[in-house]
Protein backbone atom coordinates (compact mmCIF):
# COMPACT_ATOMS: atom_id res chain seq x y z
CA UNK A 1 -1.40 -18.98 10.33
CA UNK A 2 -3.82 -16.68 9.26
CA UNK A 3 -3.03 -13.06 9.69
CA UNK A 4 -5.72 -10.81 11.51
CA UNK A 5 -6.67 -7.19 10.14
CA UNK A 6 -7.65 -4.09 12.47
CA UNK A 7 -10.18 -1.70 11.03
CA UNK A 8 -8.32 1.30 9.77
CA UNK A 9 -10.20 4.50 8.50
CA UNK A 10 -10.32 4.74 4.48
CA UNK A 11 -8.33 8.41 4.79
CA UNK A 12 -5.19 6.09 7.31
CA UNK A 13 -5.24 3.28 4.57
CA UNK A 14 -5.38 5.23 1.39
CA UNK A 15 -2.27 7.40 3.19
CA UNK A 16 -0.63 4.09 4.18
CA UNK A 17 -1.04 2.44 0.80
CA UNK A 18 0.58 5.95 -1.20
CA UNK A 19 3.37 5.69 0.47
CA UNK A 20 3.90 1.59 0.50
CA UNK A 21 3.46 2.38 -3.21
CA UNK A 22 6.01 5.72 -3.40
CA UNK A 23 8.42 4.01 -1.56
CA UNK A 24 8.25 0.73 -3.75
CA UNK A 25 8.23 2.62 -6.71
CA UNK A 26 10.71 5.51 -5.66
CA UNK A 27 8.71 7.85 -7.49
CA UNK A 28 5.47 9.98 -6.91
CA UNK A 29 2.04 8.53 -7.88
CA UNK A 30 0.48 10.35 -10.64
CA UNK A 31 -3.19 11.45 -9.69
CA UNK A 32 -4.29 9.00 -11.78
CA UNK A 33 -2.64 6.41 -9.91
CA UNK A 34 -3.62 8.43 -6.04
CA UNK A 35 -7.57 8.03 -7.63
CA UNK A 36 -7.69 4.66 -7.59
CA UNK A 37 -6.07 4.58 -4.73
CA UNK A 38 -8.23 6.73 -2.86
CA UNK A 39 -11.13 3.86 -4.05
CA UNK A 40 -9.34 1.06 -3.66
CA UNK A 41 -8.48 2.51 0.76
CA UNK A 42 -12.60 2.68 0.87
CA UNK A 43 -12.90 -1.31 0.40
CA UNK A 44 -12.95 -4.28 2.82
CA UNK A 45 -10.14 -3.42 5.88
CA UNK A 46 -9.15 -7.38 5.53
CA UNK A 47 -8.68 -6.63 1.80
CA UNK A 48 -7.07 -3.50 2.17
CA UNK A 49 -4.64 -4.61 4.51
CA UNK A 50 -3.24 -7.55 2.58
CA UNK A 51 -2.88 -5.08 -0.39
CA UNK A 52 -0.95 -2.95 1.64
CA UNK A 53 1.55 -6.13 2.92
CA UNK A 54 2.37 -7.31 -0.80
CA UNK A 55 2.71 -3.25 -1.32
CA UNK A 56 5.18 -3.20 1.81
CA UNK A 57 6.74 -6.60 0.96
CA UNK A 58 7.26 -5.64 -2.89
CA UNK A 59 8.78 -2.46 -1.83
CA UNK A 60 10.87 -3.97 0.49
CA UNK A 61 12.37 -6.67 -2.38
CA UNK A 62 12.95 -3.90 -4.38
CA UNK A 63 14.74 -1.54 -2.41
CA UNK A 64 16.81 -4.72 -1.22
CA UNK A 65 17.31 -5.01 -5.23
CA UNK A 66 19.08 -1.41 -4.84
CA UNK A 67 21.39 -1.69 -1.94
CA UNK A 68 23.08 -5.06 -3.55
């Protein structure tokens, strides 16, 4: 089944995708890293929201990783 994406304002998403990527990554972006972030959050919703699932999932393996 194909998932459906909401339209989510570039400012949300990019905000949403730093921390799906600090969390993941259990460290603070650099501001090279939040820069292309803050381009990336200003494309397609539908893209930016399946970016920010693999994000979320990814995070989620690894902090699963941690806690064995």
């Amino acid at each position: 089944m194909k998932k459906q994406y909401k339209f989510v304002e570039a400012k949300v998403k990019e905000k949403q995708l730093i921390t799906a990527l600090e969390t993941g990554l259990n460290r603070p972006l650099t501001p090279q890293e939040r820069n292309t972030i803050n381009w990336l959050s200003d494309c397609d919703y539908h893209s930016t929201g399946v970016i920010l699932d693999l994000f979320r999932e990814l995070g989620g393996k690894h902090n699963e990783t941690l806690n064995r």
